[in-house]
N, C-alpha and C. Protein backbone atom coordinates (compact mmCIF):
# COMPACT_ATOMS: atom_id res chain seq x y z
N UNK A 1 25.94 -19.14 -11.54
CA UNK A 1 25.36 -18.52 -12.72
C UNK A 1 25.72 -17.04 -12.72
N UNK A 2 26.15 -16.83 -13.83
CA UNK A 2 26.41 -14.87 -14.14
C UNK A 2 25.18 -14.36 -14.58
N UNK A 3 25.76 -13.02 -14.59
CA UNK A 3 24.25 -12.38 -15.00
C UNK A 3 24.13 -12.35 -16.66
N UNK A 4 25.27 -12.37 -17.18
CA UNK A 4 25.56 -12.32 -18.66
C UNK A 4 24.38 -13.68 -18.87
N UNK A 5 24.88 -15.03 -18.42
CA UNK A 5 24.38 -16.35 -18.59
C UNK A 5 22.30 -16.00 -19.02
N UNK A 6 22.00 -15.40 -17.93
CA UNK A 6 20.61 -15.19 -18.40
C UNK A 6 20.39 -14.85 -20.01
N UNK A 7 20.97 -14.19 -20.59
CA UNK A 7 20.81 -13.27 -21.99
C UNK A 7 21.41 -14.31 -23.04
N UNK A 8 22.54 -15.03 -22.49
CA UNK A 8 22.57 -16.26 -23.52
C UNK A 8 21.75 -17.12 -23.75
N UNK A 9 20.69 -17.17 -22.61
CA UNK A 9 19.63 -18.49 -22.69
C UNK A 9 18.66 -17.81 -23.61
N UNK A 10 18.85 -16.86 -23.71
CA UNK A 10 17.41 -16.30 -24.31
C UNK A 10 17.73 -16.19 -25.98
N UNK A 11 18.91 -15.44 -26.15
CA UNK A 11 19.18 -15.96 -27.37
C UNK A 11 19.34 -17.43 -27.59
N UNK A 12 19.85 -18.08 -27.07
CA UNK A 12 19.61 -19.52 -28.04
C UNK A 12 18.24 -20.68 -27.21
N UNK A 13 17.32 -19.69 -26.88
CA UNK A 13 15.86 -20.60 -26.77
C UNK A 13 15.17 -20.75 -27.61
N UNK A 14 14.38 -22.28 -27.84
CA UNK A 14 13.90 -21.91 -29.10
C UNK A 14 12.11 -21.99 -28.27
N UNK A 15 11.58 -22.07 -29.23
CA UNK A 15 10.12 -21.23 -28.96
C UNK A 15 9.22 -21.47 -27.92
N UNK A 16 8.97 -22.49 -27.40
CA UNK A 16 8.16 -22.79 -26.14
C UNK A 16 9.15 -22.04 -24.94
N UNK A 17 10.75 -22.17 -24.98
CA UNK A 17 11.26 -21.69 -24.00
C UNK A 17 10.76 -19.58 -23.71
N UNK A 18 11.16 -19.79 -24.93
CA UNK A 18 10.73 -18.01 -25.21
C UNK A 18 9.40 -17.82 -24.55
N UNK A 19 8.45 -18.74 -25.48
CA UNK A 19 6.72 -18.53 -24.48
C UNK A 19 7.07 -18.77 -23.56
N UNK A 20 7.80 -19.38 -22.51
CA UNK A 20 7.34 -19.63 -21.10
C UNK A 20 8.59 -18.25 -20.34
N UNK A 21 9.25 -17.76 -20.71
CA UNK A 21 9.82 -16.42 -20.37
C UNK A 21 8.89 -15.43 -20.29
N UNK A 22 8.21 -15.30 -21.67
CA UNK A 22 7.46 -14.23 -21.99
C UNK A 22 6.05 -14.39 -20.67
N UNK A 23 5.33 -15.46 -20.99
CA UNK A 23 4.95 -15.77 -19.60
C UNK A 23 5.15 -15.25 -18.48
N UNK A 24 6.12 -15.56 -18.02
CA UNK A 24 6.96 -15.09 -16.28
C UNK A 24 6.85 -13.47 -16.75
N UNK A 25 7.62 -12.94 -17.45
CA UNK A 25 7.75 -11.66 -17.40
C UNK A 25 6.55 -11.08 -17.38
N UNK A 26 5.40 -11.46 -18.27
CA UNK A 26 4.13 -10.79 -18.50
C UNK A 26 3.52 -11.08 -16.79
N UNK A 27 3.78 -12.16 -16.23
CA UNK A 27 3.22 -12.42 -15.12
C UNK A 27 3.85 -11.38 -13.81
N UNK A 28 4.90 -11.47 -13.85
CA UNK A 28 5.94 -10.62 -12.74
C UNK A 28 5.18 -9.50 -12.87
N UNK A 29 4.84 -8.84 -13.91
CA UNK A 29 4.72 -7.16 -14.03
C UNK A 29 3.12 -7.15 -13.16
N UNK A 30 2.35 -8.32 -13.80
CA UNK A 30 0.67 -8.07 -13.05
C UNK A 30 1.19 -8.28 -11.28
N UNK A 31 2.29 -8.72 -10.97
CA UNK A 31 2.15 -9.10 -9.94
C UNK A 31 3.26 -8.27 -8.77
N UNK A 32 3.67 -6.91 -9.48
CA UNK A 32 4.92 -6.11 -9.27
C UNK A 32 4.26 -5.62 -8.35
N UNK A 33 3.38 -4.91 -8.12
CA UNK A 33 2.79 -4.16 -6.93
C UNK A 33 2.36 -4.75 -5.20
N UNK A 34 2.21 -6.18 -5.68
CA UNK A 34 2.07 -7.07 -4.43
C UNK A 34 3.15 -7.49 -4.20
N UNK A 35 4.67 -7.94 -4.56
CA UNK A 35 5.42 -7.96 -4.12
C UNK A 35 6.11 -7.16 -4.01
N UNK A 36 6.77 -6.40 -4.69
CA UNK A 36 7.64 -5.04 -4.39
C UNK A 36 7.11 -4.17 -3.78
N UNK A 37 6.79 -3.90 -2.37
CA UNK A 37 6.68 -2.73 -1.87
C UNK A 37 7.34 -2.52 -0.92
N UNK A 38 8.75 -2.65 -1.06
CA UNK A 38 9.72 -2.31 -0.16
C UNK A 38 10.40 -0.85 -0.41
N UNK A 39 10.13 -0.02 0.55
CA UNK A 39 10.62 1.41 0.07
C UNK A 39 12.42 1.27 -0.43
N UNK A 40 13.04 0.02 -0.72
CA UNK A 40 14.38 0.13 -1.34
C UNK A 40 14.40 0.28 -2.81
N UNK A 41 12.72 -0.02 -3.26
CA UNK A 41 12.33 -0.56 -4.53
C UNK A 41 13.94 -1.50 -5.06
N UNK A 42 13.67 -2.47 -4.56
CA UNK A 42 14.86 -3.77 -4.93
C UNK A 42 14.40 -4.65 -6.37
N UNK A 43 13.21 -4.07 -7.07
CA UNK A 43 13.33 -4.82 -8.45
C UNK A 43 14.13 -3.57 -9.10
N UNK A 44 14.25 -3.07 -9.01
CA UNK A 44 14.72 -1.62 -9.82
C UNK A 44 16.47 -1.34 -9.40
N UNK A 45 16.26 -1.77 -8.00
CA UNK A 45 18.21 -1.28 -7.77
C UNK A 45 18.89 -2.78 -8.05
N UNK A 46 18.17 -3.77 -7.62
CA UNK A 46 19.22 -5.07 -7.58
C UNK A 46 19.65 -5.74 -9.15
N UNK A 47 20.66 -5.43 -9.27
CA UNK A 47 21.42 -6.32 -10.43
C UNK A 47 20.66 -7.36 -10.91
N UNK A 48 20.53 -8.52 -10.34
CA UNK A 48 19.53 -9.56 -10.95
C UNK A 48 18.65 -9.62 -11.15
N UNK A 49 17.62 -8.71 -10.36
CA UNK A 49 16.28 -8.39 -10.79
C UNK A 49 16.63 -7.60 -12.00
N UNK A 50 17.35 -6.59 -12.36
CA UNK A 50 17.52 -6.05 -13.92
C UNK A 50 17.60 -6.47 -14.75
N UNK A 51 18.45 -7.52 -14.47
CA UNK A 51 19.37 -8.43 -15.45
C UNK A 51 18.11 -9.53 -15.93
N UNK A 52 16.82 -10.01 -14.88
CA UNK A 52 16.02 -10.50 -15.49
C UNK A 52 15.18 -10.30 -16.11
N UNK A 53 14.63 -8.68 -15.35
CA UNK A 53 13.73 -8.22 -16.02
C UNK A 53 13.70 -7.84 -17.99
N UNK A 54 15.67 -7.80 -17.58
CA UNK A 54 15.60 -7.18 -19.33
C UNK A 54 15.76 -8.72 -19.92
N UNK A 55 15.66 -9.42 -19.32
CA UNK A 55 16.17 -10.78 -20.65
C UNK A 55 14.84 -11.26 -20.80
N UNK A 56 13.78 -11.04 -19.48
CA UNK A 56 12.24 -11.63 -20.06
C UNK A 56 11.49 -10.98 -21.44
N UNK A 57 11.93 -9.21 -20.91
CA UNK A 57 11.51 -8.60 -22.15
C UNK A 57 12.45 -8.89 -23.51
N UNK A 58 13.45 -9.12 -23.57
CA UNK A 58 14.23 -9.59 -24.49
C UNK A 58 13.52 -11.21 -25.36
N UNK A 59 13.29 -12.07 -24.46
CA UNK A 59 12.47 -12.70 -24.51
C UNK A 59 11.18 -12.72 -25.32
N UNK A 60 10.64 -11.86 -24.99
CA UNK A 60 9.03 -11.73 -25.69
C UNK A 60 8.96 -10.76 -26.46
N UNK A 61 10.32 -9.65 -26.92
CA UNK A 61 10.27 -9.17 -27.96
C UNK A 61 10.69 -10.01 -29.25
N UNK A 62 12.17 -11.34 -28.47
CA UNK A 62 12.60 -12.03 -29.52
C UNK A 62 11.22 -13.27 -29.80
N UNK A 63 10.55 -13.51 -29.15
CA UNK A 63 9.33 -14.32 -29.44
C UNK A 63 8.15 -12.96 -30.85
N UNK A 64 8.32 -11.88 -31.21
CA UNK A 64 7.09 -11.28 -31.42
C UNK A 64 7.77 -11.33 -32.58
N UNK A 65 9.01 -11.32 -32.98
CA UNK A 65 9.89 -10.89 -34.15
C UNK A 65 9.75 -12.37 -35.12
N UNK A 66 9.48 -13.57 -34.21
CA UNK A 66 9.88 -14.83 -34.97
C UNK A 66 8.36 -15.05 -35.93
């Protein structure tokens, strides 16, 4: 899987997929402080963690628009 591949799923999900992104993402963030506390901060430098973080929000902005 590429990292591009994430951002295609999101554009062509249709709506329960979107809710259950928006989901994860809304969930990851309540739950950012108990897992990330590695002084590398690795949600922030690692490529895939970016790459997901922006397609969840991509996600639940393209869910707020529909």
């Amino acid at each position: 899987m590429e990292l591009h591949d994430i951002d295609n799923f999101v554009q062509t999900a249709n709506k329960d997929q979107l809710k259950a992104f928006d989901f994860l993402g809304q969930w990851m963030m309540e739950i950012t402080p108990k897992y990330c506390t590695c002084a590398s901060k690795c949600s922030q430098n690692c490529e895939l963690a970016k790459a997901l973080g922006g397609a969840l929000q991509a996600a639940g902005q393209k869910l707020q628009g529909q």
